[in-house]
C-alpha atoms as a PDB file:
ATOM      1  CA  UNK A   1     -20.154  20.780   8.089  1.00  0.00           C
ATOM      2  CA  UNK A   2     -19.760  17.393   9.426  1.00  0.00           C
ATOM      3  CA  UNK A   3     -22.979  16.445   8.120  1.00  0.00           C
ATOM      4  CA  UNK A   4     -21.737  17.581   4.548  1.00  0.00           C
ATOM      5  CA  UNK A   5     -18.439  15.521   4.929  1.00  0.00           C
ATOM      6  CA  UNK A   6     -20.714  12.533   6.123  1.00  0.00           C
ATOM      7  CA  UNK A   7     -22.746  12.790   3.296  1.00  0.00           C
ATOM      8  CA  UNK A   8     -20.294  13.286   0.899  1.00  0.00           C
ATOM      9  CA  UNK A   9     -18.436  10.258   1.952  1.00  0.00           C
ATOM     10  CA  UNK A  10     -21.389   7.837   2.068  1.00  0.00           C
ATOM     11  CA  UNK A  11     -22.316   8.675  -1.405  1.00  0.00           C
ATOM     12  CA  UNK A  12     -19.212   8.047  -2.723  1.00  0.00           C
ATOM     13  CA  UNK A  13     -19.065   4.446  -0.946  1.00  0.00           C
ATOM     14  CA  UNK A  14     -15.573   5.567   1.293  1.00  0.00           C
ATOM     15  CA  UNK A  15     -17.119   4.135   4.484  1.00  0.00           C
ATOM     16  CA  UNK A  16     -18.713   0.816   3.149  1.00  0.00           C
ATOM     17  CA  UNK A  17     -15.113   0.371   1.490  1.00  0.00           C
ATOM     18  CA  UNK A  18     -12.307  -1.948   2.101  1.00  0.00           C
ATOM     19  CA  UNK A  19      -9.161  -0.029   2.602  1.00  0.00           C
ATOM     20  CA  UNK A  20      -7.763  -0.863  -1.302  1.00  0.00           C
ATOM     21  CA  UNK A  21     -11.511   0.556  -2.485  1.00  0.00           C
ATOM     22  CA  UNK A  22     -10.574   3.845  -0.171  1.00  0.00           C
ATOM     23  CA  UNK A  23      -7.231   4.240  -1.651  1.00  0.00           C
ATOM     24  CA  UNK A  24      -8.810   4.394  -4.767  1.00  0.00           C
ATOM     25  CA  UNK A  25     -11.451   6.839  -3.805  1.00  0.00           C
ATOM     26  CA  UNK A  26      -8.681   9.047  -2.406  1.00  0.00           C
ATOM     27  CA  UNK A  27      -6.112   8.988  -5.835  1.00  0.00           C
ATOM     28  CA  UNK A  28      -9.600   9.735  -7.790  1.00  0.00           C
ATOM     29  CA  UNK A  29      -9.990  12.732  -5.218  1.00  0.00           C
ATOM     30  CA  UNK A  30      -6.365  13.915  -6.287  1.00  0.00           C
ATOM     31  CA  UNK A  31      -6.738  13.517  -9.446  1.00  0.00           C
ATOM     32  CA  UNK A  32      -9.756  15.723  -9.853  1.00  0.00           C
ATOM     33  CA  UNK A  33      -8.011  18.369  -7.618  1.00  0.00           C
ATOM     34  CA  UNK A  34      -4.749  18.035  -9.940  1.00  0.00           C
ATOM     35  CA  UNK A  35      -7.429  18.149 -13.541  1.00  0.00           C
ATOM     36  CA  UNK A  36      -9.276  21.081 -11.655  1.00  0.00           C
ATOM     37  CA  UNK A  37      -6.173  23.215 -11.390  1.00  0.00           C
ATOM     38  CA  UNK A  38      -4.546  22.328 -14.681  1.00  0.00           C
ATOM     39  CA  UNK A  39      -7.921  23.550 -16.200  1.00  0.00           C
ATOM     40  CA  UNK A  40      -7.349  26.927 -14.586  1.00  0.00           C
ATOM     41  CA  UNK A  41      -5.599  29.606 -16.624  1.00  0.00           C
ATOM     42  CA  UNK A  42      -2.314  29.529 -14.269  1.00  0.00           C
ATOM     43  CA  UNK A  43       0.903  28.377 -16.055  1.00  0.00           C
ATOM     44  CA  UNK A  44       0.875  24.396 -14.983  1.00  0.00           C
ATOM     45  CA  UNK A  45       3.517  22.031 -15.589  1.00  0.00           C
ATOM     46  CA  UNK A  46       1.540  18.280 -14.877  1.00  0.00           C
ATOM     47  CA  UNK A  47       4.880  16.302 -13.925  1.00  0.00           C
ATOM     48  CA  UNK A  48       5.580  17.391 -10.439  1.00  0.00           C
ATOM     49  CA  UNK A  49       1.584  16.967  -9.319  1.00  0.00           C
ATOM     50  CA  UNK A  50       1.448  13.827 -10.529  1.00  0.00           C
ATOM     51  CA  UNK A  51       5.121  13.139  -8.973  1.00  0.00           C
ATOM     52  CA  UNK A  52       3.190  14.398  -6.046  1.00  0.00           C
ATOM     53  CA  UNK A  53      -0.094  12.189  -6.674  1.00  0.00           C
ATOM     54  CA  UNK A  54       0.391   9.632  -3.487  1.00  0.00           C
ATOM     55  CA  UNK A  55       1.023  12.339  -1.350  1.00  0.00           C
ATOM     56  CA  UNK A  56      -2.095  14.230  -1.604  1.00  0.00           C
ATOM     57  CA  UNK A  57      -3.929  10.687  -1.556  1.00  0.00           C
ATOM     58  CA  UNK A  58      -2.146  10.589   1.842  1.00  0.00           C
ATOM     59  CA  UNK A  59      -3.327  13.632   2.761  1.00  0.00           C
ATOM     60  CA  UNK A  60      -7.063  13.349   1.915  1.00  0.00           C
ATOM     61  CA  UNK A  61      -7.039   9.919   3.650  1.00  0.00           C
ATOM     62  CA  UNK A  62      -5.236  11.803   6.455  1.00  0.00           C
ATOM     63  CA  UNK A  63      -7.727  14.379   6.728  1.00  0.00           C
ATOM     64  CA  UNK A  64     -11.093  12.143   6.037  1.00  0.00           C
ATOM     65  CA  UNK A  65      -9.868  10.322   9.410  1.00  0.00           C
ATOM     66  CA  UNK A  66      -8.748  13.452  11.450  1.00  0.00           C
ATOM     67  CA  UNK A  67     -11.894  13.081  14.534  1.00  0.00           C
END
């Protein structure tokens, strides 16, 4: 698994980034989560997620630098 979150994160340039080029590869993560599940057939309602939209950018930074 840690090989496939290495990977994963090299290809998408999050290590060779400076910490505003990480930010943005974190909101882009969230926002493909948030288009993912409003593409499901679930009621949705788009406001709160995207009320919510720093958050889970804190949260995938969070976890991409849990050791």
């Amino acid at each position: 698994m840690a090989d496939t979150k290495s990977n994963a994160l090299s290809a998408s340039g999050y290590y060779g980034a400076n910490a505003e080029g990480k930010r943005i590869l974190a909101v882009s993560a969230a926002l493909e989560l948030i288009a993912a599940r409003a593409s499901s057939s679930t009621p949705f309602n788009l406001e709160p997620e995207i009320n919510n939209l720093s958050k889970y950018a804190d949260q995938i930074q969070e976890a991409i630098n849990k050791k």
